[in-house]
PDB file of N, CA and C in Angstrom:
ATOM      1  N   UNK A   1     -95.280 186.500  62.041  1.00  0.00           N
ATOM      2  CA  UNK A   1     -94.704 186.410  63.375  1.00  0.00           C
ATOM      3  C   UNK A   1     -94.439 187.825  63.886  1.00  0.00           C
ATOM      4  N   UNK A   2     -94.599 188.152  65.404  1.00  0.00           N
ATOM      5  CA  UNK A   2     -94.455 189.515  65.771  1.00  0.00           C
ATOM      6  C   UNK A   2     -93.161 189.538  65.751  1.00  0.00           C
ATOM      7  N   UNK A   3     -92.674 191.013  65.901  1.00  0.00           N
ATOM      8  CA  UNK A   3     -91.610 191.239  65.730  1.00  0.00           C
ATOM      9  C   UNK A   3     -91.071 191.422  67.406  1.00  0.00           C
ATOM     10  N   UNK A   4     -89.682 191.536  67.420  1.00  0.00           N
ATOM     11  CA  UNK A   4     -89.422 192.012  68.649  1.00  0.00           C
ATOM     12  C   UNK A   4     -87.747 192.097  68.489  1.00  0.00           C
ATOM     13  N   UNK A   5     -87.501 193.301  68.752  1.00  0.00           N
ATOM     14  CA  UNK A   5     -86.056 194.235  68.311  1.00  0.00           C
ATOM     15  C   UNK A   5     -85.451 194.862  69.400  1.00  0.00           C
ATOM     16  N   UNK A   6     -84.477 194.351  70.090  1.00  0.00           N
ATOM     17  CA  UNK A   6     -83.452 195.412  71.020  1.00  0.00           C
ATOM     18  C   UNK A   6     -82.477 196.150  70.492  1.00  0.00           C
ATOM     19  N   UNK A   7     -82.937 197.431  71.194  1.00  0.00           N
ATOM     20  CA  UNK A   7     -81.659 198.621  70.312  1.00  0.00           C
ATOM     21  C   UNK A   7     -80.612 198.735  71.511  1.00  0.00           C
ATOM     22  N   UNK A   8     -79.410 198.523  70.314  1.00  0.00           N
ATOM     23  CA  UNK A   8     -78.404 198.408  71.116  1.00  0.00           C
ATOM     24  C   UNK A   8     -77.877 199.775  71.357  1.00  0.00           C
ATOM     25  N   UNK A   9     -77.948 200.476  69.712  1.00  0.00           N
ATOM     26  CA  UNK A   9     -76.841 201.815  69.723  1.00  0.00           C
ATOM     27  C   UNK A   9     -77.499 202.409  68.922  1.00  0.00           C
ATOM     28  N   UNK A  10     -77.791 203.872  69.289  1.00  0.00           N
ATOM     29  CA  UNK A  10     -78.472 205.067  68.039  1.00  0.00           C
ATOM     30  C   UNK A  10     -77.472 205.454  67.269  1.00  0.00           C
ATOM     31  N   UNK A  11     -77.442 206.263  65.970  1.00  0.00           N
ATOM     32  CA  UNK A  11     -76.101 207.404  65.719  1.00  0.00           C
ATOM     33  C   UNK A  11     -76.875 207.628  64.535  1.00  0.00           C
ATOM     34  N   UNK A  12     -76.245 208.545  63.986  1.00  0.00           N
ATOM     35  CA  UNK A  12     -76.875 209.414  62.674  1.00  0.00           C
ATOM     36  C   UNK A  12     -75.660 208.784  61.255  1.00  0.00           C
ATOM     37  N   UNK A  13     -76.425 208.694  60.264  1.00  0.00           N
ATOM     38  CA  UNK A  13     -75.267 208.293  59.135  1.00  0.00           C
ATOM     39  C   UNK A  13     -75.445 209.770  58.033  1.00  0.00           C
ATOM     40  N   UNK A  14     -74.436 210.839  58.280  1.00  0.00           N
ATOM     41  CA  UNK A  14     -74.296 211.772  57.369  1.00  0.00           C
ATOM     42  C   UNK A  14     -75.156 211.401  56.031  1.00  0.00           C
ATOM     43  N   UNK A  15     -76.443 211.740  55.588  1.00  0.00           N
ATOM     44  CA  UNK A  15     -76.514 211.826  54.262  1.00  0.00           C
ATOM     45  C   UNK A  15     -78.004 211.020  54.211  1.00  0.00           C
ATOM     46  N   UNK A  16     -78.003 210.070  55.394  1.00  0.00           N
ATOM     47  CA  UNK A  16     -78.792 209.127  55.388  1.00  0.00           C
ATOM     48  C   UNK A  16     -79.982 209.521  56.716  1.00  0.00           C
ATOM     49  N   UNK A  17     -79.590 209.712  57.293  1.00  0.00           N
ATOM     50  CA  UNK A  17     -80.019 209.913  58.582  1.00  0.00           C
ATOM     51  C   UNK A  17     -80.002 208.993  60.079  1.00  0.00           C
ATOM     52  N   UNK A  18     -81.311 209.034  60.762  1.00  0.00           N
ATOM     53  CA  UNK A  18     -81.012 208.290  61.903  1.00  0.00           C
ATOM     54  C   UNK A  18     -81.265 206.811  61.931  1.00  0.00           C
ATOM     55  N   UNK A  19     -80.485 206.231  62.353  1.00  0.00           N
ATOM     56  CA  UNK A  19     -80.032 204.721  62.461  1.00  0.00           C
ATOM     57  C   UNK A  19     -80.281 203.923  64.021  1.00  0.00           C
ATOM     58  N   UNK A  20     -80.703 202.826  63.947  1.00  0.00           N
ATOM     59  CA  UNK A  20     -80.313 202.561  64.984  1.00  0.00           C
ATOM     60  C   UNK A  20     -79.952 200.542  65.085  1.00  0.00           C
ATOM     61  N   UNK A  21     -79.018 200.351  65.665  1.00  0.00           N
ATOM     62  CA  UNK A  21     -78.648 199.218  65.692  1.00  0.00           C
ATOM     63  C   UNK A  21     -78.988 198.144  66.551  1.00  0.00           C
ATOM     64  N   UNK A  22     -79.171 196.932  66.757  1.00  0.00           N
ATOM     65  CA  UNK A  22     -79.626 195.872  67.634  1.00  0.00           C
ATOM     66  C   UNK A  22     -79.990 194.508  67.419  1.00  0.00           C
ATOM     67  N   UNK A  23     -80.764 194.073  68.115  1.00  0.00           N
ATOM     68  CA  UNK A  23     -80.742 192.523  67.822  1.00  0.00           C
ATOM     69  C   UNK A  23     -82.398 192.755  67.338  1.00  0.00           C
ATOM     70  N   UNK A  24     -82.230 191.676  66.450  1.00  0.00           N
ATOM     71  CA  UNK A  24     -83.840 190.859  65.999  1.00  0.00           C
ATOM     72  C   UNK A  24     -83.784 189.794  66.774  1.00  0.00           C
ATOM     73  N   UNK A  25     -85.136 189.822  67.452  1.00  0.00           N
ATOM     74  CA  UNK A  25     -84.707 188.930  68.163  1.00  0.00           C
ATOM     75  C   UNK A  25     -86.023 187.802  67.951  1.00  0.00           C
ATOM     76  N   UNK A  26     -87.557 188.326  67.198  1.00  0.00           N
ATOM     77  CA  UNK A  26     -88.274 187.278  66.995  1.00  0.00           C
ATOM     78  C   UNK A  26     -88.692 188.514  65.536  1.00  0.00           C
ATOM     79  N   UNK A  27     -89.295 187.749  65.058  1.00  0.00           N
ATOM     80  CA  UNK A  27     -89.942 188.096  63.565  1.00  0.00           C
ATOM     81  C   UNK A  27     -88.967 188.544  62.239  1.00  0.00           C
ATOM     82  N   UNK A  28     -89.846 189.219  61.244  1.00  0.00           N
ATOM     83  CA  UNK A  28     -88.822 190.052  60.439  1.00  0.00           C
ATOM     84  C   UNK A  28     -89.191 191.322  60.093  1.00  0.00           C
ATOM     85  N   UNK A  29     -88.259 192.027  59.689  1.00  0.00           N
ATOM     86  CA  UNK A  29     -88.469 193.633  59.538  1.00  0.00           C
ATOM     87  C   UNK A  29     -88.221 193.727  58.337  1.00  0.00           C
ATOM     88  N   UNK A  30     -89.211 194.961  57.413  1.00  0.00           N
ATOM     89  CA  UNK A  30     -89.277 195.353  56.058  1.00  0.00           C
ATOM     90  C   UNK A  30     -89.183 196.466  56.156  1.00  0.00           C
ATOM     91  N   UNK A  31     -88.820 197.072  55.041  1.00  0.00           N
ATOM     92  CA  UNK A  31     -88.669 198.460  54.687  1.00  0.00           C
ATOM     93  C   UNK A  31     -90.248 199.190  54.810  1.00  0.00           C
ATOM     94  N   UNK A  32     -90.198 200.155  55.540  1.00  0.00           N
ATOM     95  CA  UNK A  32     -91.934 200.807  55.462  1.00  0.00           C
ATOM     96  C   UNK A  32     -92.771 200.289  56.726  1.00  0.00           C
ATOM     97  N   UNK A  33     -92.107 199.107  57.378  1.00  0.00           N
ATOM     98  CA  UNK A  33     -92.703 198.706  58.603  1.00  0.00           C
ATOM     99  C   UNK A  33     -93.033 199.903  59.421  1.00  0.00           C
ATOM    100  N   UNK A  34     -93.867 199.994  60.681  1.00  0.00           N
ATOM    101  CA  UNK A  34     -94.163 200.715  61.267  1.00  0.00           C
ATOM    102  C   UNK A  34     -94.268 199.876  62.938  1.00  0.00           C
ATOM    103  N   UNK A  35     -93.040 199.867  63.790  1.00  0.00           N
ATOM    104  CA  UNK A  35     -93.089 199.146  65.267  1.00  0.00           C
ATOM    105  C   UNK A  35     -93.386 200.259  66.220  1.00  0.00           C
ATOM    106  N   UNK A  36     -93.542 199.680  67.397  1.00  0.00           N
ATOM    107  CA  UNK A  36     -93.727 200.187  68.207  1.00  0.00           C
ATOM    108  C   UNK A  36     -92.825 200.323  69.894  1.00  0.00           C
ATOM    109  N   UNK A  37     -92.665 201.282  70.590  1.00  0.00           N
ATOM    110  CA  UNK A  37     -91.729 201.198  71.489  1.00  0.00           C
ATOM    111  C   UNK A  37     -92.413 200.409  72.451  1.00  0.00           C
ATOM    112  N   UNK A  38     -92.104 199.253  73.106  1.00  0.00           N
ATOM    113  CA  UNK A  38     -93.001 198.601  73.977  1.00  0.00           C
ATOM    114  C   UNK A  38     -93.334 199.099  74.903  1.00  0.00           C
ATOM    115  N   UNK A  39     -94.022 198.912  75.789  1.00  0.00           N
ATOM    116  CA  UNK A  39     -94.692 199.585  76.908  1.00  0.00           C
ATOM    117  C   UNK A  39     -95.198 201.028  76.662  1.00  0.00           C
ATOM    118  N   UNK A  40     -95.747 201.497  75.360  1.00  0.00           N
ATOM    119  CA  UNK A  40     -95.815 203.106  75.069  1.00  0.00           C
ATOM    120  C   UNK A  40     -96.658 203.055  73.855  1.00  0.00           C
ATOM    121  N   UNK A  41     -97.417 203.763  73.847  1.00  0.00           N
ATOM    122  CA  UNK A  41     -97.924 203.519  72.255  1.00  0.00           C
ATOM    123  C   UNK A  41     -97.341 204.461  71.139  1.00  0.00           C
ATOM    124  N   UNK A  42     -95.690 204.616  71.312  1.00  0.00           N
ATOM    125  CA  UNK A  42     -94.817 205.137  70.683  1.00  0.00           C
ATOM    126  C   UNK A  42     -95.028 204.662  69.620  1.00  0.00           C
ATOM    127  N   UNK A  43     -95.264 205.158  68.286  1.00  0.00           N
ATOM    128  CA  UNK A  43     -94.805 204.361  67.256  1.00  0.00           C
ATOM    129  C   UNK A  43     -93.182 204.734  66.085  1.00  0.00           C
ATOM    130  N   UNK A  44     -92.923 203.853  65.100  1.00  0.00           N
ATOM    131  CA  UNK A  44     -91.498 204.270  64.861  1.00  0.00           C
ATOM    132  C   UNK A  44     -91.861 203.611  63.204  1.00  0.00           C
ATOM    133  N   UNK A  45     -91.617 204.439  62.029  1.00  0.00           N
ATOM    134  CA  UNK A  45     -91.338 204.015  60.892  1.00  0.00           C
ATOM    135  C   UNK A  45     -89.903 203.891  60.711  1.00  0.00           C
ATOM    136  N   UNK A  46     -89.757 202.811  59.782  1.00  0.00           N
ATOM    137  CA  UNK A  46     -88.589 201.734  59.586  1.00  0.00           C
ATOM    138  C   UNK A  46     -88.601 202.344  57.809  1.00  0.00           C
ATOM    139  N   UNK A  47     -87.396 203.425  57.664  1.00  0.00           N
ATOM    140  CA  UNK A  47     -87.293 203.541  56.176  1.00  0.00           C
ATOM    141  C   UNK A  47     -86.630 202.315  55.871  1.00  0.00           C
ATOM    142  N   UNK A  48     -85.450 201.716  55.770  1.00  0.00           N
ATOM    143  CA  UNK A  48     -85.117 200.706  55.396  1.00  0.00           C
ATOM    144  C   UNK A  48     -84.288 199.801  56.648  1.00  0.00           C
ATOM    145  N   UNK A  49     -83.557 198.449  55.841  1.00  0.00           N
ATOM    146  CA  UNK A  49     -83.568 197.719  56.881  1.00  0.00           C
ATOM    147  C   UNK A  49     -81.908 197.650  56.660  1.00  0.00           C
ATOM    148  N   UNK A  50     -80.977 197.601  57.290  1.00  0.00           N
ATOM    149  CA  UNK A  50     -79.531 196.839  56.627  1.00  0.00           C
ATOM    150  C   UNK A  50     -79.443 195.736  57.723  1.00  0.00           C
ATOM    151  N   UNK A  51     -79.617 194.482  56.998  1.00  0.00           N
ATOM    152  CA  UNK A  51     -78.943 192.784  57.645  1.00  0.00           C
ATOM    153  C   UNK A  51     -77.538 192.973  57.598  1.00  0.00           C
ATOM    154  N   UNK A  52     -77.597 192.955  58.935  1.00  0.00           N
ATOM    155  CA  UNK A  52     -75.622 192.315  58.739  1.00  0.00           C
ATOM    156  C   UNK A  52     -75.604 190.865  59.250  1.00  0.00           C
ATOM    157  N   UNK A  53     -74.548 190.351  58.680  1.00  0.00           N
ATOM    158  CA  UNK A  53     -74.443 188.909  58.039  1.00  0.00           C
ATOM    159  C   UNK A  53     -74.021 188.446  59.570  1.00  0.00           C
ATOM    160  N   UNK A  54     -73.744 189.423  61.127  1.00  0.00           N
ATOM    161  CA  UNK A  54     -73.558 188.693  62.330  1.00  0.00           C
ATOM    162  C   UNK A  54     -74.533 188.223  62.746  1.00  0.00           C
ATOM    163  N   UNK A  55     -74.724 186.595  63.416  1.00  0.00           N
ATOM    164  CA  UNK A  55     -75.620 186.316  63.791  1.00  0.00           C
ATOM    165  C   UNK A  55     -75.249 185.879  65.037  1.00  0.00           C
ATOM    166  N   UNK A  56     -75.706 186.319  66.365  1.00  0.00           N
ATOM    167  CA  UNK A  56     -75.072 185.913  67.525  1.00  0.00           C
ATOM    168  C   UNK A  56     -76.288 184.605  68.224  1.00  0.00           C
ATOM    169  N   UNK A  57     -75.638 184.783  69.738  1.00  0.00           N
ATOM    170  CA  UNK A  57     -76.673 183.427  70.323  1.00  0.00           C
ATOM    171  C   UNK A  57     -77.868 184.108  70.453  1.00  0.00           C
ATOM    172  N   UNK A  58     -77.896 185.768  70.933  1.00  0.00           N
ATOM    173  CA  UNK A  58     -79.048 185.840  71.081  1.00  0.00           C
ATOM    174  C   UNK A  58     -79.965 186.301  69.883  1.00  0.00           C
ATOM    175  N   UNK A  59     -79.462 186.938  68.584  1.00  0.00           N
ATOM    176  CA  UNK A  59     -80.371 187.117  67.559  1.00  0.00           C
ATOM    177  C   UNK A  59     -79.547 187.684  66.457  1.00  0.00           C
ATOM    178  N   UNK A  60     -80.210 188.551  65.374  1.00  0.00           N
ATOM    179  CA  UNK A  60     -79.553 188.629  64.227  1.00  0.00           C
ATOM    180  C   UNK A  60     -79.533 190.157  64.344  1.00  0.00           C
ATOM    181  N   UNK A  61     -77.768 190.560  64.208  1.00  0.00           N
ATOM    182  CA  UNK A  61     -77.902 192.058  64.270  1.00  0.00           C
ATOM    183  C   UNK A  61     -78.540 192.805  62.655  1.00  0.00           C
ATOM    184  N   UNK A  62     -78.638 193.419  63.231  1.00  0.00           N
ATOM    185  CA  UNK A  62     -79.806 194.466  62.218  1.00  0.00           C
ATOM    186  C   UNK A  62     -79.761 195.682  62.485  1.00  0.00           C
ATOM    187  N   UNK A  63     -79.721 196.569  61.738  1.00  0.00           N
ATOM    188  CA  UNK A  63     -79.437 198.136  61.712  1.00  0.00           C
ATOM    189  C   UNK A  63     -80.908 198.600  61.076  1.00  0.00           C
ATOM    190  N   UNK A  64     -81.439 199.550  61.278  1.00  0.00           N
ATOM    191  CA  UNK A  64     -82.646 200.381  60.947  1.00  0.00           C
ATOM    192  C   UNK A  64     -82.640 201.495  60.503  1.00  0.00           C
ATOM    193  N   UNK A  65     -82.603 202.042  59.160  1.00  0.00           N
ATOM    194  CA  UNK A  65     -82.551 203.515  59.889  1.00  0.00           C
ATOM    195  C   UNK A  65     -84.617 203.831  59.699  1.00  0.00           C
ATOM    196  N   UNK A  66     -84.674 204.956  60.638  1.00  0.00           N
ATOM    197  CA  UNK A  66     -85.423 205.250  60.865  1.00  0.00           C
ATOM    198  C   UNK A  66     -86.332 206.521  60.405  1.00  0.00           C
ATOM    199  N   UNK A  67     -87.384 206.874  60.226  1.00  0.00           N
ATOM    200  CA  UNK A  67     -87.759 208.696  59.717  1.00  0.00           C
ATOM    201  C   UNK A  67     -87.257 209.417  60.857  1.00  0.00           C
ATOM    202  N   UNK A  68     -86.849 210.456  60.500  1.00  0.00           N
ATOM    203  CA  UNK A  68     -86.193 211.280  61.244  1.00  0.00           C
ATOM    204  C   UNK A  68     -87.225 212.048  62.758  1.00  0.00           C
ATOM    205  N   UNK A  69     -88.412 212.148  61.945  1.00  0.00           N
ATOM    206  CA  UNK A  69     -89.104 212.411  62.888  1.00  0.00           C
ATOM    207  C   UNK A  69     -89.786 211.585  64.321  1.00  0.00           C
ATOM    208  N   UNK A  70     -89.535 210.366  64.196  1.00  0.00           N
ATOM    209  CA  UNK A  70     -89.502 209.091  64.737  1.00  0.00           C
ATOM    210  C   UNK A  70     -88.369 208.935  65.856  1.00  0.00           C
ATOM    211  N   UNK A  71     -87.708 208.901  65.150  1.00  0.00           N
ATOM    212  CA  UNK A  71     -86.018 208.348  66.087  1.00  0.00           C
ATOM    213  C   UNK A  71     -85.434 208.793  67.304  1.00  0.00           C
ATOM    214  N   UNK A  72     -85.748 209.730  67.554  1.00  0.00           N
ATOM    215  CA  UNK A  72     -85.641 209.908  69.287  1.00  0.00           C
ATOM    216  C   UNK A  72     -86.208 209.153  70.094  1.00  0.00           C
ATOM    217  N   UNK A  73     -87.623 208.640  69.881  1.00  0.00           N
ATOM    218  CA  UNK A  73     -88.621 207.892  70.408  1.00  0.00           C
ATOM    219  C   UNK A  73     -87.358 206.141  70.760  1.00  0.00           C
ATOM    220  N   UNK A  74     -86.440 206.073  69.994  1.00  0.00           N
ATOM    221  CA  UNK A  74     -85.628 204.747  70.039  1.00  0.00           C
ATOM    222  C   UNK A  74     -84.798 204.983  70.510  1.00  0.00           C
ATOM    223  N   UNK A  75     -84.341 204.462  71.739  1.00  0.00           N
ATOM    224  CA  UNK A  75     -83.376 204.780  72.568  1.00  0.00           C
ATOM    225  C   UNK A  75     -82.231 203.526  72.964  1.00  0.00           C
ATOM    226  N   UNK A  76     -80.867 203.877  72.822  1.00  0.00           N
ATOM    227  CA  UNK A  76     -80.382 202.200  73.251  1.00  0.00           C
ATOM    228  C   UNK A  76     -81.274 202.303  74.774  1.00  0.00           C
ATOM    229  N   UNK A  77     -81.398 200.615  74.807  1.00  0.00           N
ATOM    230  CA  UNK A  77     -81.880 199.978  75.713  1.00  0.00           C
ATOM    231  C   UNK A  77     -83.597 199.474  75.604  1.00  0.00           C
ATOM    232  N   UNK A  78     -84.021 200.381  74.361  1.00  0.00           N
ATOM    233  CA  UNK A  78     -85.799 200.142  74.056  1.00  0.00           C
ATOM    234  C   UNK A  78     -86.024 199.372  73.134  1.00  0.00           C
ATOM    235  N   UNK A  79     -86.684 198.201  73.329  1.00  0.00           N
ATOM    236  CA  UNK A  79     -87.682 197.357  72.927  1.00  0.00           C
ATOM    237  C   UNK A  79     -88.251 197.884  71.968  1.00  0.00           C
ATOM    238  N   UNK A  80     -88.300 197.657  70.234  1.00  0.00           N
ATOM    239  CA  UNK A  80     -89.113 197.666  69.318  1.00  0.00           C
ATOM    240  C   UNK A  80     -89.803 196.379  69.261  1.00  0.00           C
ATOM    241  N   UNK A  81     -91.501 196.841  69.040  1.00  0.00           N
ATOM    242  CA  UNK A  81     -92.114 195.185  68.990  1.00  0.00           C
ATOM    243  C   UNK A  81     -93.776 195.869  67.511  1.00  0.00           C
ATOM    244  N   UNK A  82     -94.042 195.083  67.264  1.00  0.00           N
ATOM    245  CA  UNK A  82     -95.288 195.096  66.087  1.00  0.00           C
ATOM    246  C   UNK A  82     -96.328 195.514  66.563  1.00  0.00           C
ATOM    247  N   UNK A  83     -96.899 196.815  66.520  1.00  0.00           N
ATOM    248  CA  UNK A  83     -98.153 197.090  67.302  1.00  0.00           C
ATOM    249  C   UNK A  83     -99.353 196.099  67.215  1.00  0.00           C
ATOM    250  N   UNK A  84    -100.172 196.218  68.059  1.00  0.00           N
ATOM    251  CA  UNK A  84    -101.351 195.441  68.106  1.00  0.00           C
ATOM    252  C   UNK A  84    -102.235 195.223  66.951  1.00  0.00           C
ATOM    253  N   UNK A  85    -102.642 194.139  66.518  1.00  0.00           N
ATOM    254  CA  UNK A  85    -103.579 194.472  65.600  1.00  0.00           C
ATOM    255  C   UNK A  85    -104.971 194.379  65.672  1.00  0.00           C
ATOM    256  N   UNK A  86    -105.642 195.250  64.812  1.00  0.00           N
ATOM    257  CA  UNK A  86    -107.198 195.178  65.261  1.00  0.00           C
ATOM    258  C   UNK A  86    -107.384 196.860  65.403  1.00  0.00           C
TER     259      UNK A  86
END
């Protein structure tokens, strides 16, 4: 299933690096994934994933952090979705 991720909030975790928080809102996300900023052929590696156990009406919050070199490209308010395949 494609993925599709709203970032709610960026911030950096001392030690860890850049993070960013939001809703899952269709698919699932793995560690090593590689999404994309929608409308852009931005792409964004996903070092790991942290599930938090809130699950609201509109989806399941989820934290990301991201490669560092990546993470500007994720902005609150941007659409992560599964690049095209093929």
């Amino acid at each position: 299933m494609a993925v599709r991720y709203v970032v709610r909030a960026t911030f950096q975790i001392p030690g860890r690096g850049p993070v960013v928080s939001g809703l899952l809102l269709e698919g699932d996300v793995r560690n090593g994934d590689t999404l994309m900023v929608e409308d852009t052929e931005t792409r964004v590696r996903v070092l790991s994933v942290d599930l938090h156990t809130r699950q609201t009406p509109e989806g399941l919050m989820v934290g990301l952090r991201l490669d560092p070199e990546d993470a500007s490209m994720a902005t609150a308010g941007s659409t992560l979705v599964s690049p095209p395949e093929g």
